[in-house]
Protein backbone atom coordinates (compact mmCIF):
# COMPACT_ATOMS: atom_id res chain seq x y z
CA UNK A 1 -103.96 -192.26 -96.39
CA UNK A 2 -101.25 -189.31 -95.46
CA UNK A 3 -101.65 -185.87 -96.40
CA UNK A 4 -98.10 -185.64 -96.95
CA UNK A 5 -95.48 -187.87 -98.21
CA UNK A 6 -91.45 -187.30 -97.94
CA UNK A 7 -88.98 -189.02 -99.98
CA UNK A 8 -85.23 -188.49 -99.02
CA UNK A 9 -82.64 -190.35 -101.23
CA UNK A 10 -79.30 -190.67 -99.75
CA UNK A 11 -75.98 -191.97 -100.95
CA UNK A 12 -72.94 -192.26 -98.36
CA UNK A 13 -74.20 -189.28 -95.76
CA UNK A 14 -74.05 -191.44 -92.46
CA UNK A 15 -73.07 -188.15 -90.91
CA UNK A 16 -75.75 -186.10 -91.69
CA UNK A 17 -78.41 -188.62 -90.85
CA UNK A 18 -78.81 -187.88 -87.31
CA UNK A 19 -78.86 -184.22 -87.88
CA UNK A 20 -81.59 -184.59 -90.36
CA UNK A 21 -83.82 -187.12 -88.56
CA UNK A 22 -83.73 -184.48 -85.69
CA UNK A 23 -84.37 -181.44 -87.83
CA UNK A 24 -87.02 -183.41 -89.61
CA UNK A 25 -89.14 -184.78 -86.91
CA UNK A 26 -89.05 -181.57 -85.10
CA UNK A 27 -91.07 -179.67 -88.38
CA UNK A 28 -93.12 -182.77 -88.69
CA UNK A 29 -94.33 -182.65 -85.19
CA UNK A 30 -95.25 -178.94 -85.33
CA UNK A 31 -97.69 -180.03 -88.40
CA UNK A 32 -100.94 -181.29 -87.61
CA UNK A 33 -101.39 -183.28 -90.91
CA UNK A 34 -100.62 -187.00 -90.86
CA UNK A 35 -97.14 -187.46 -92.68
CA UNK A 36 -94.84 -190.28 -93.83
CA UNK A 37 -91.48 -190.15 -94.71
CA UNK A 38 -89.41 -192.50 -97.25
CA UNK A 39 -85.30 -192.56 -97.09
CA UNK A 40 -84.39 -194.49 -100.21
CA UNK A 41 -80.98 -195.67 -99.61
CA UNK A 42 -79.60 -195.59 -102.90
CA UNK A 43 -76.35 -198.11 -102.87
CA UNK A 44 -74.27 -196.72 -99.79
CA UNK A 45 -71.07 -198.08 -99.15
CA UNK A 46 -70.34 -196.48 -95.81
CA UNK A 47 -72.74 -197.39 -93.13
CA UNK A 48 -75.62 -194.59 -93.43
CA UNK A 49 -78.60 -197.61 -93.41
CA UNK A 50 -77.42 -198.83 -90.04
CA UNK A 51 -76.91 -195.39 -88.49
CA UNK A 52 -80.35 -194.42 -89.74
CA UNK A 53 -82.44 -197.34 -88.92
CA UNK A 54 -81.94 -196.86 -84.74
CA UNK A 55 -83.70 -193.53 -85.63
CA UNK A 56 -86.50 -195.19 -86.83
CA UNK A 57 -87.34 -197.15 -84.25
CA UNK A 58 -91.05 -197.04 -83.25
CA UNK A 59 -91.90 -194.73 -86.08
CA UNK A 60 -94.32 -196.96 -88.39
CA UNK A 61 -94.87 -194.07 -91.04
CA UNK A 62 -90.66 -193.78 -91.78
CA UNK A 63 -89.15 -196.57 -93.90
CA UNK A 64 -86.07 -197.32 -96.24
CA UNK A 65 -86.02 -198.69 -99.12
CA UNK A 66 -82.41 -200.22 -100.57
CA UNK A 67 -81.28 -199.95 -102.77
CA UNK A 68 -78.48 -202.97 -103.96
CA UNK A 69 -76.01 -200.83 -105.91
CA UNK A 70 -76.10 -197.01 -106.62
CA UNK A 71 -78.92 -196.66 -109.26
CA UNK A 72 -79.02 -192.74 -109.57
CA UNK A 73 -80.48 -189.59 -107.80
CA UNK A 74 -83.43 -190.24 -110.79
CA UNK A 75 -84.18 -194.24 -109.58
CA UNK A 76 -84.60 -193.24 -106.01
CA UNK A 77 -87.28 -190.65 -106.78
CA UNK A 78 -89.26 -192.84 -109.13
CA UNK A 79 -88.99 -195.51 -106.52
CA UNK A 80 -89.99 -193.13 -103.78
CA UNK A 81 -92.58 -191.21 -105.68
CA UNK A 82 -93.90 -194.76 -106.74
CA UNK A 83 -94.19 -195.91 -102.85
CA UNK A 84 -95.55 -192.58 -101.37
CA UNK A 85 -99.45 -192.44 -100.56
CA UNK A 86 -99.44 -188.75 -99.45
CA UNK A 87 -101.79 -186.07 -101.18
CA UNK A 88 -98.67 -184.36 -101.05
CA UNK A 89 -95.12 -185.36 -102.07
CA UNK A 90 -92.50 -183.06 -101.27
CA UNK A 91 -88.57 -184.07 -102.26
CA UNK A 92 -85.38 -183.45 -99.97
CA UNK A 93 -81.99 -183.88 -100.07
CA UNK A 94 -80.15 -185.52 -97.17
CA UNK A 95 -77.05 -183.76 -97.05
CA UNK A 96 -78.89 -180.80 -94.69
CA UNK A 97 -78.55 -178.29 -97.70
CA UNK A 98 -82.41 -178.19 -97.56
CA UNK A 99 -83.65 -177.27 -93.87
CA UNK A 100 -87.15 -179.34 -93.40
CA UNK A 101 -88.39 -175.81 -91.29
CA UNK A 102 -88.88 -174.95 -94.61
CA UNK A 103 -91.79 -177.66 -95.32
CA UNK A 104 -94.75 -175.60 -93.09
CA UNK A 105 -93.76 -172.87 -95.97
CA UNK A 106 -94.28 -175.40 -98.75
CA UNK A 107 -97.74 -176.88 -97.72
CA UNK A 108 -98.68 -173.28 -97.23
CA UNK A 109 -98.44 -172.83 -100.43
CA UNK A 110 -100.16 -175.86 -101.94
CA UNK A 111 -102.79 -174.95 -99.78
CA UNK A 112 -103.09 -171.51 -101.32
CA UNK A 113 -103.99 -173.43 -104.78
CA UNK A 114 -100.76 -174.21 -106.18
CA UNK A 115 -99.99 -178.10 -107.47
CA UNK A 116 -95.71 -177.57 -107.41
CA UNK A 117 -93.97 -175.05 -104.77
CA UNK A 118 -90.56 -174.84 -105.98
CA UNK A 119 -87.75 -174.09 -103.35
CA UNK A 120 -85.69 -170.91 -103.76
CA UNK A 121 -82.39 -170.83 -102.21
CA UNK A 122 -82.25 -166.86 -102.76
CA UNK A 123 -78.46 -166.22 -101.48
CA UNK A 124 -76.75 -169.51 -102.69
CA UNK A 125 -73.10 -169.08 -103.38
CA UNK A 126 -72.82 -165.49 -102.66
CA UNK A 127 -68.66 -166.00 -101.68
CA UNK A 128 -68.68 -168.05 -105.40
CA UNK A 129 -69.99 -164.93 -108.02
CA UNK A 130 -68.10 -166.47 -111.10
CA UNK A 131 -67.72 -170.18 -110.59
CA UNK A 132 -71.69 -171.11 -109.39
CA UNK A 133 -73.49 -168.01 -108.90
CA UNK A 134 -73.53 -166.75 -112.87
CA UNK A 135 -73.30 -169.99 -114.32
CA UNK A 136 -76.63 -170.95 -112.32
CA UNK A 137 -78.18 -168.17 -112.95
CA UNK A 138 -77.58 -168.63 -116.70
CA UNK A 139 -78.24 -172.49 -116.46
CA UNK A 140 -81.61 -171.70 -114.81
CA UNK A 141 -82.65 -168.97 -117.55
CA UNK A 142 -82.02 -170.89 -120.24
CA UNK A 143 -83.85 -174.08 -119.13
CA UNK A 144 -86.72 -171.64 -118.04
CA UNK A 145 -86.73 -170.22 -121.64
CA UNK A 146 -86.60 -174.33 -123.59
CA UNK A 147 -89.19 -175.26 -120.99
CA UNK A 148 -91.73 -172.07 -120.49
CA UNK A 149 -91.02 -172.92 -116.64
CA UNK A 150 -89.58 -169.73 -115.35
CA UNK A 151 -88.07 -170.16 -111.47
CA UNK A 152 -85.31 -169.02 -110.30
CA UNK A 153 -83.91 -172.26 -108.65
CA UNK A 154 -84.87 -175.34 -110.86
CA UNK A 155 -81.91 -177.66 -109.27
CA UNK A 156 -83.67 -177.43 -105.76
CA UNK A 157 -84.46 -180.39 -105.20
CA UNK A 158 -86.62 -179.10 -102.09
CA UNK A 159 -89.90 -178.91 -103.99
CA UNK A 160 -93.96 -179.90 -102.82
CA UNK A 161 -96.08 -181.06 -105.94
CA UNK A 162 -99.90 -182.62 -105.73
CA UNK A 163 -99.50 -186.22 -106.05
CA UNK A 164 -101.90 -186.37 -109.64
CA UNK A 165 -99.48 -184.22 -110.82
CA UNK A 166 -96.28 -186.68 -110.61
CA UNK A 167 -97.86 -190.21 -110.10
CA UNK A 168 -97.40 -192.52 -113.45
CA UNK A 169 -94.33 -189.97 -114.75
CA UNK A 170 -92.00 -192.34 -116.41
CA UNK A 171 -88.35 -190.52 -115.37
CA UNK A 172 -84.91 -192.24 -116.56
CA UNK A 173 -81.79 -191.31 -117.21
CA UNK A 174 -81.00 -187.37 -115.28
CA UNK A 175 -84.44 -186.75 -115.36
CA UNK A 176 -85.39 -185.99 -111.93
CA UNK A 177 -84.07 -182.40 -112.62
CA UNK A 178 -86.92 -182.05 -114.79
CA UNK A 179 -89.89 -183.38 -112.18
CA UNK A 180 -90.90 -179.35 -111.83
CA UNK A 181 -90.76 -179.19 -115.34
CA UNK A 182 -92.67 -182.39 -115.89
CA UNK A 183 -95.61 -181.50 -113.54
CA UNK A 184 -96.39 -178.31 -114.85
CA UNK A 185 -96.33 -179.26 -118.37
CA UNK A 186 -98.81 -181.74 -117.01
CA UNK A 187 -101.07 -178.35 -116.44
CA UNK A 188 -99.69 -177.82 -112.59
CA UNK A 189 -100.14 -174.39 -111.28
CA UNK A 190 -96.42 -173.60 -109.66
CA UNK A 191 -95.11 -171.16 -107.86
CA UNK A 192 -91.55 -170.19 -105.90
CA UNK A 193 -90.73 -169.65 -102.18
CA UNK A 194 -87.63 -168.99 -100.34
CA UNK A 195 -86.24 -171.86 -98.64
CA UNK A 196 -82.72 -171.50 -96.23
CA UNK A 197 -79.67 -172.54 -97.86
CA UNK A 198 -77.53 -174.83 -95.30
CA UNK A 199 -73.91 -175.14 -96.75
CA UNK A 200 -73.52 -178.70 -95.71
CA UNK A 201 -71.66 -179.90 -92.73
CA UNK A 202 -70.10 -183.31 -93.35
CA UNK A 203 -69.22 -184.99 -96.95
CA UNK A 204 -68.76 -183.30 -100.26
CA UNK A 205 -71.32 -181.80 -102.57
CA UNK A 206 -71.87 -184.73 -105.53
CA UNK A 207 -72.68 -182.23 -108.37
CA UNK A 208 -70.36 -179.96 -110.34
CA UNK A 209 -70.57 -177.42 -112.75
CA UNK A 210 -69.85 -179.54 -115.86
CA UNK A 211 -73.38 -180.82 -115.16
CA UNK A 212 -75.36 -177.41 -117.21
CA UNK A 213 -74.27 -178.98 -120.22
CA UNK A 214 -75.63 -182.35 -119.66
CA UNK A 215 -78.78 -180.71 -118.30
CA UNK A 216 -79.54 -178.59 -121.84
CA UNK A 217 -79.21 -181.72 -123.37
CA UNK A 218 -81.56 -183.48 -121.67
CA UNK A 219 -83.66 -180.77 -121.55
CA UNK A 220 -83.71 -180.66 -125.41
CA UNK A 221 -84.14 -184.75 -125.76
CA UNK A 222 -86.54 -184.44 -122.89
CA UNK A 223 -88.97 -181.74 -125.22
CA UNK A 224 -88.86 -184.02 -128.11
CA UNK A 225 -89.99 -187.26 -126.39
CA UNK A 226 -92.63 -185.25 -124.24
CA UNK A 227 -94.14 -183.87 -127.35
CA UNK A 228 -93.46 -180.42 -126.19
CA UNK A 229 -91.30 -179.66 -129.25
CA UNK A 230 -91.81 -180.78 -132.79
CA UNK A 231 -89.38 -182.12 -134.10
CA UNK A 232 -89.77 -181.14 -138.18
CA UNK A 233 -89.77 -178.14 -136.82
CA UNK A 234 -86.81 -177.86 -134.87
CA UNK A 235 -84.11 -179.19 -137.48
CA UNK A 236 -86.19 -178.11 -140.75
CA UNK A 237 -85.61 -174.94 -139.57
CA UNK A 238 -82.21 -175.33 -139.79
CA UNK A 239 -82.68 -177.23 -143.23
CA UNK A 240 -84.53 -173.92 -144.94
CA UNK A 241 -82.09 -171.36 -144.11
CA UNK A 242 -79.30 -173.66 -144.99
CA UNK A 243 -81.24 -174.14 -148.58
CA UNK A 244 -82.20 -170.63 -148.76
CA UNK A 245 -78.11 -170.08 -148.24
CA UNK A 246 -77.47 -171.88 -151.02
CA UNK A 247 -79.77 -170.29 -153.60
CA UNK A 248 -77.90 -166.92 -152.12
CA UNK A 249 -74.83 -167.93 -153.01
CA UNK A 250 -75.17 -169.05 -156.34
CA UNK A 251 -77.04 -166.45 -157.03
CA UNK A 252 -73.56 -164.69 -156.11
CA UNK A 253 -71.66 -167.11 -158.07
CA UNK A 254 -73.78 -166.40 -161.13
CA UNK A 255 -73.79 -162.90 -160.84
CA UNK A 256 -70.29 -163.34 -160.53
CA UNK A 257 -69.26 -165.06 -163.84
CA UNK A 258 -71.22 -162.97 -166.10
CA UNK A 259 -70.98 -159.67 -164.35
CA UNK A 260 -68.23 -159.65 -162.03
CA UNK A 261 -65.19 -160.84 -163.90
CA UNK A 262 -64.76 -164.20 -162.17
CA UNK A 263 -65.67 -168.18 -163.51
CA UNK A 264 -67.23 -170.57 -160.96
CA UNK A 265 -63.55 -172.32 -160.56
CA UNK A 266 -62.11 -168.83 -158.83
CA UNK A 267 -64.42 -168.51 -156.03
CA UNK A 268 -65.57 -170.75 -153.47
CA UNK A 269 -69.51 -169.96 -153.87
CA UNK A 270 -69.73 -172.88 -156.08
CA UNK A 271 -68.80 -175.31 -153.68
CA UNK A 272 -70.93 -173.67 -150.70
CA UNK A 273 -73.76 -173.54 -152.34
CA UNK A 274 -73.47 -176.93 -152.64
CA UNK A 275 -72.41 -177.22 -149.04
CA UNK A 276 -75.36 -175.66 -147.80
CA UNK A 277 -77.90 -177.18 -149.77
CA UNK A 278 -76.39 -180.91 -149.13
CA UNK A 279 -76.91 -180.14 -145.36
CA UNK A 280 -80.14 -177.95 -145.51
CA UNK A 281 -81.40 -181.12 -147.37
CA UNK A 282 -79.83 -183.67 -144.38
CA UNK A 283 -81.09 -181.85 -141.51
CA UNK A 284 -84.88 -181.76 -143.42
CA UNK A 285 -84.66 -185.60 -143.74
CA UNK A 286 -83.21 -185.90 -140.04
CA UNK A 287 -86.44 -184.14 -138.66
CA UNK A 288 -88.53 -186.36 -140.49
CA UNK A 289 -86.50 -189.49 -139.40
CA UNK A 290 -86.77 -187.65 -135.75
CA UNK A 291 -90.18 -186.89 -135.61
CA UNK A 292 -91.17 -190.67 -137.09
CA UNK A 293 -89.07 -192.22 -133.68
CA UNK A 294 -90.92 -189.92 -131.35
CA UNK A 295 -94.46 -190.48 -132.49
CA UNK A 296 -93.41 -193.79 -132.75
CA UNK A 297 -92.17 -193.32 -128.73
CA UNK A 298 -95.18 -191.56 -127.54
CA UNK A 299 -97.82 -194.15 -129.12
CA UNK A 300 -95.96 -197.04 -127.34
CA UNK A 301 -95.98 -195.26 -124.00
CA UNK A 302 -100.09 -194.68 -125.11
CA UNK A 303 -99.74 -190.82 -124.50
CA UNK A 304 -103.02 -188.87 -125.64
């Protein structure tokens, strides 16, 4: 069995293949662990697979795997994370943004005691302040506060985690931005390192910044169906205030038409109060309906 196990997914980067192979079998030769690496090609329509499989010639421990049509940056990690047999498991992108020097740092790390080393690329988009610098920084604070799991650089993807820790994670959807998050809510130590930040040579970046949005949400679906956050909780909440708004404001209302000169018809307190207390009452009934599906969810998935 390997120590360590790398999975690369790759989509359409025929160009930065070579370079990678290079960079990656040079830090793979200066370890003196036993290591195997796993490209998933995940549907490319250029001709990365046949550029990259000359490089593998007479290496047994690097494979592909192919993907038949593009499945998703979250399919080729389950399917990579599924095949790997390493102690170790660390996760790379292909477009040279992550340097693979930066493994030795990594395993250093894990060796220290820590189950996920998390990548830091410290002086990312220093030349874009306002369009990716802030909104990351925000993105990253505010997942860190839903999740408890406070790093500065959660959409790394260059991260090492102990194979217990990730082996048998179900992950669908966008979810392999959450695999850090996953693991440690799993009990994983984790820590941060700084990793280089390689603006990338050939190709097009595949992510934009209309992503943060999609990644709260999934954040907040992913903390309901993990049983991290309760759902009765979460919208009945919502449900009391709204009902405790309503009391308020006929209170008001009241106080109103017998001390303040004005019948229910000439102000609108009447009609919020039953606003809020129509809604308060909804979003009680909508955390019960919730929390049913997910307990529901988790017993069919047999989590203890």
């Amino acid at each position: 069995m390997p120590y360590l196990s790398i999975i690369i997914p790759f989509y359409n980067e025929e160009k930065n293949l070579p370079l990678l192979a290079e960079k990656l079998n040079v830090a793979l030769n200066s370890l003196n662990k036993e290591s195997e690496v796993i490209f998933i090609n995940d549907g490319s329509t250029d001709d990365s697979s046949n550029v990259l499989k000359p490089l593998l010639a007479g290496k047994s421990n690097w494979q592909i795997i192919d993907f038949k049509r593009n499945m998703g940056q979250t399919a080729a990690w389950a399917a990579g994370i599924e095949k790997a047999e390493g102690e170790v498991i660390i996760i790379m992108d292909s477009d040279l943004e992550n340097d693979p020097a930066d493994i030795p740092l990594l395993l250093e790390k894990i060796g220290q005691g820590y189950d996920i080393v998390s990548g830091w690329r410290k002086n990312r988009w220093q030349s874009k302040p306002l369009t990716r610098r802030i909104p990351s920084k925000v993105a990253n604070w505010l997942i860190g506060w839903m999740s408890g799991v406070k790093i500065h650089d959660l959409g790394c993807s260059l991260k090492a985690y102990r194979r217990e820790y990730i082996k048998g994670l179900k992950l669908y959807g966008d979810m392999h931005r959450f695999l850090a998050v996953l693991a440690a809510w799993q009990g994983g130590k984790i820590t941060e390192v700084e990793v280089n930040f390689m603006p990338r040579q050939f190709g097009e970046s595949k992510y934009g910044s209309s992503r943060i949005i999609r990644v709260i949400l999934d954040l907040m679906l992913l903390k309901f169906l993990s049983g991290q956050a309760t759902a009765i909780y979460f919208f009945g909440r919502w449900g009391v205030f709204s009902i405790v708004l309503s009391f308020l404001t006929f209170g008001l209302s009241v106080y109103y038409k017998f001390w303040g000169g004005k019948t229910f018809i000439e102000t609108p307190l009447p009609v919020l109060t039953a606003i809020f207390f129509i809604v308060g009452a909804l979003m009680i009934l909508i955390g019960v309906l919730v929390e049913i599906v997910v307990r529901i969810y988790l017993y069919s998935q047999e989590k203890r």
